[in-house]
Protein backbone atom coordinates (compact mmCIF):
# COMPACT_ATOMS: atom_id res chain seq x y z
CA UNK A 1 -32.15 -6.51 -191.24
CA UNK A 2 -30.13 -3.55 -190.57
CA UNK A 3 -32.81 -1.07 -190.63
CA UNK A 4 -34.42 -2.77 -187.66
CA UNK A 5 -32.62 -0.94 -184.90
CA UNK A 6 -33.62 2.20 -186.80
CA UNK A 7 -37.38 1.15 -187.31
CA UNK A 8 -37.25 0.72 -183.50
CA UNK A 9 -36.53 3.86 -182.61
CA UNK A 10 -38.54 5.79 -185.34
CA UNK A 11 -41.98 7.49 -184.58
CA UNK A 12 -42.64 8.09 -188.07
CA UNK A 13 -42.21 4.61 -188.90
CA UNK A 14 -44.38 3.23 -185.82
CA UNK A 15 -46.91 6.19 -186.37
CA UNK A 16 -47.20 4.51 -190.22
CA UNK A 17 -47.34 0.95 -189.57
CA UNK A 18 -50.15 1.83 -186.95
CA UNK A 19 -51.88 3.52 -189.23
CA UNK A 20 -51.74 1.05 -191.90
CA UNK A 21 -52.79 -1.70 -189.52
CA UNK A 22 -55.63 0.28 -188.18
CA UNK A 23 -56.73 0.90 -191.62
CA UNK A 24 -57.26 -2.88 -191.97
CA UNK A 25 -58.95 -2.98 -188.83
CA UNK A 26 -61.75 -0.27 -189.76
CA UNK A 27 -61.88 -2.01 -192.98
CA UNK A 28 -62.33 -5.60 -191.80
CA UNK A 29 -64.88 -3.80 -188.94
CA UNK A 30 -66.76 -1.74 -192.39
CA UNK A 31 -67.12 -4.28 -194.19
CA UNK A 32 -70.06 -6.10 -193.41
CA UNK A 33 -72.11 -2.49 -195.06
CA UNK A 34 -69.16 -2.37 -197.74
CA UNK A 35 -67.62 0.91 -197.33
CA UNK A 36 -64.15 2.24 -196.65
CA UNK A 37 -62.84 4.04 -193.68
CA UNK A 38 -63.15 7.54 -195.18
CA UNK A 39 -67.31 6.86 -196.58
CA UNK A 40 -67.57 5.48 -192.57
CA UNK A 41 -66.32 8.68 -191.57
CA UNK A 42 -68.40 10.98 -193.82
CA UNK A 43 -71.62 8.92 -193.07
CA UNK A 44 -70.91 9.55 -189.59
CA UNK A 45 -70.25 13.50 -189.59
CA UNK A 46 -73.45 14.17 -191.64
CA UNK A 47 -75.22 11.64 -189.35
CA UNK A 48 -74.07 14.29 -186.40
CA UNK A 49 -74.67 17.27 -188.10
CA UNK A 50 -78.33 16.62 -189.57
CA UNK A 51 -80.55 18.00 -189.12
CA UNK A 52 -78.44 20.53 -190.93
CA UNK A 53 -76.93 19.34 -194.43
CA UNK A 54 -72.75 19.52 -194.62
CA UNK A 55 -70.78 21.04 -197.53
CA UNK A 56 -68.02 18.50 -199.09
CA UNK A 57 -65.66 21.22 -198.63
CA UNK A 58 -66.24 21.16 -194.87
CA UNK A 59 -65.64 17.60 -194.51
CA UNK A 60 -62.55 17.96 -196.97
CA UNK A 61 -61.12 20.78 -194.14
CA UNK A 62 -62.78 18.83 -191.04
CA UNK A 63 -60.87 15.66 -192.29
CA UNK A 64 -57.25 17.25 -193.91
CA UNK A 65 -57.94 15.59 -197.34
CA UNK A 66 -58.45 16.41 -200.60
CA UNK A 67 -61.69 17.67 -201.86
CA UNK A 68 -60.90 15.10 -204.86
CA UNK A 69 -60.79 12.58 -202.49
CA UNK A 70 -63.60 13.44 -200.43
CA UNK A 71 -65.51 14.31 -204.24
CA UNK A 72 -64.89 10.77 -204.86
CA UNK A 73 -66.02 9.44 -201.61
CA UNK A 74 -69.17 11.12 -201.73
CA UNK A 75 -70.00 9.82 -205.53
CA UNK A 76 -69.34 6.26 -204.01
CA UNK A 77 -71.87 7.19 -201.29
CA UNK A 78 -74.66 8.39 -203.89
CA UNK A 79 -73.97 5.54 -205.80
CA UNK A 80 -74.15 3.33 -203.07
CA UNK A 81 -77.84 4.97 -202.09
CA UNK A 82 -76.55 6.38 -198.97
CA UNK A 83 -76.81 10.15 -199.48
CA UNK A 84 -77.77 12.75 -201.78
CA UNK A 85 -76.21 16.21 -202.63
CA UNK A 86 -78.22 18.75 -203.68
CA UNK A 87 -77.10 22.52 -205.08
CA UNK A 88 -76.72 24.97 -202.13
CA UNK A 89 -79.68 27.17 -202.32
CA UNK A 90 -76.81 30.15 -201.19
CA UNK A 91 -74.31 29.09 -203.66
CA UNK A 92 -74.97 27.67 -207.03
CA UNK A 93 -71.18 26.54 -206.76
CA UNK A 94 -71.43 23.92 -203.96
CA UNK A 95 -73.03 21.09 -202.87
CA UNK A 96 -75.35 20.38 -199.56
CA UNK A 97 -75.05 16.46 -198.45
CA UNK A 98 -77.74 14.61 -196.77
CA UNK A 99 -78.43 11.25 -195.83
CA UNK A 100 -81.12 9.01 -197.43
CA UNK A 101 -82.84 6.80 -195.13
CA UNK A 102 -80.47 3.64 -196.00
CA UNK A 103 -77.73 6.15 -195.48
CA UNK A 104 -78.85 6.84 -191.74
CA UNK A 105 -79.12 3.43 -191.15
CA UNK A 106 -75.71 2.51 -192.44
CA UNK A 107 -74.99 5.69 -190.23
CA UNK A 108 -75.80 3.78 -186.88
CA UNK A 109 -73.91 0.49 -188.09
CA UNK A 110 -70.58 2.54 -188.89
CA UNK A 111 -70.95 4.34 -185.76
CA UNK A 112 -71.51 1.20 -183.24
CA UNK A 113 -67.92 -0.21 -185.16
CA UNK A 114 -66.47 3.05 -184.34
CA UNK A 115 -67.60 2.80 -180.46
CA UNK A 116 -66.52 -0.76 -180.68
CA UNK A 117 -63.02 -0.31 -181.88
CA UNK A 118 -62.74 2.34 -179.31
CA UNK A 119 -63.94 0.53 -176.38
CA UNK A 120 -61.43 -2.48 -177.55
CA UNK A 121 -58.57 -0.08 -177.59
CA UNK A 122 -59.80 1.51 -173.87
CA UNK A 123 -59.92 -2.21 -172.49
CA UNK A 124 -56.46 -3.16 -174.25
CA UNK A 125 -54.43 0.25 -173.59
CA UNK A 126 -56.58 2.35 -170.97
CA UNK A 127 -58.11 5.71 -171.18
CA UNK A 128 -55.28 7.60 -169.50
CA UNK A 129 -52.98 5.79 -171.91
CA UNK A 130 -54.82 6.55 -175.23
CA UNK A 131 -55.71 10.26 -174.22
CA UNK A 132 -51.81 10.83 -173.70
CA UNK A 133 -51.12 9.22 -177.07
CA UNK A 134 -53.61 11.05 -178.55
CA UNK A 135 -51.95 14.63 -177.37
CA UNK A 136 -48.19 12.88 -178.18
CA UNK A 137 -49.48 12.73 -181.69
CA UNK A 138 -51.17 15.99 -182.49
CA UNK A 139 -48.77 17.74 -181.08
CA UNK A 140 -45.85 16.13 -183.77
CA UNK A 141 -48.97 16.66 -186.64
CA UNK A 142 -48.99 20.29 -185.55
CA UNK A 143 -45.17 20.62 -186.11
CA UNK A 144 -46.12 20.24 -190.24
C-alpha cells in the first residue's frame, strides 16, 4: 500500500502497533488466572503497597486512566474474589482496596508473568537497549 513508506517512518504508528501487540502478549501471559492487563496491574500495586490499603483514585493517577476505568476494573476484581474495598475511615467519600487471600495469590502469579515478559524482552533486546527505549518514549509522552 501507499501508506507503507509512511507507517515506516512513523513513531506514533510503531509506538501503537507495539502496544497493541504487547497487549496480546500480557493477555495471552494473564490468562491462565483470567484477568486483563489493567486488573494484573492493580493486583500488583496493592500487592506492593500492603500492608497499607490503596485508594482507586491513586491507582487511576499512578496509571493515567480513568477512574471509570479503573472503577470498573476494581468491580471485576471484587467480583472475581480478589480484593475488597472498604469506606476510608478518613473520608466517607472514597474507597480503601485490599487484597483477599486469593487476591494475593493471584498477586504472585501476575507478578512472575510480569518478571517473565521482562526477562524475555532483556534476553531478546538487552538492558542497555530497553532502558534507552524506555527514556525515548517518556520523553515524547511528556511532550502531551
Amino acid at each position: 500500500m501507499r501508506i507503507d513508506a509512511f507507517l515506516a517512518e512513523s513513531p506514533m504508528f510503531a509506538i501503537s502497533r507495539a502496544a497493541r501487540r504487547f497487549n496480546a502478549l500480557a493477555a495471552q501471559a494473564l490468562a491462565t488466572d483470567g484477568l486483563s492487563f489493567l486488573e494484573g496491574l492493580v493486583l500488583t500495586a496493592i500487592f506492593f503497597e500492603a500492608p497499607a490499603s490503596i485508594k482507586p483514585s491513586e491507582l487511576a493517577e499512578t496509571f493515567g486512566m480513568t477512574r471509570g476505568n479503573v472503577s470498573h476494573c476494581v468491580s471485576s476484581l471484587e467480583a472475581k474474589g480478589l480484593l475488597q474495598r472498604k469506606i476510608d475511615p478518613e473520608d466517607a467519600r472514597a474507597y480503601q482496596l485490599t487484597l483477599k487471600p486469593q487476591g494475593k495469590k493471584c498477586a504472585l502469579h501476575v507478578i512472575a508473568a510480569f518478571d517473565k515478559l521482562q526477562k524475555e524482552f532483556e534476553k531478546e533486546v538487552g538492558k542497555p537497549a530497553l532502558g534507552e527505549t524506555l527514556t525515548t518514549i517518556r520523553r515524547l509522552e511528556a511532550l502531551f
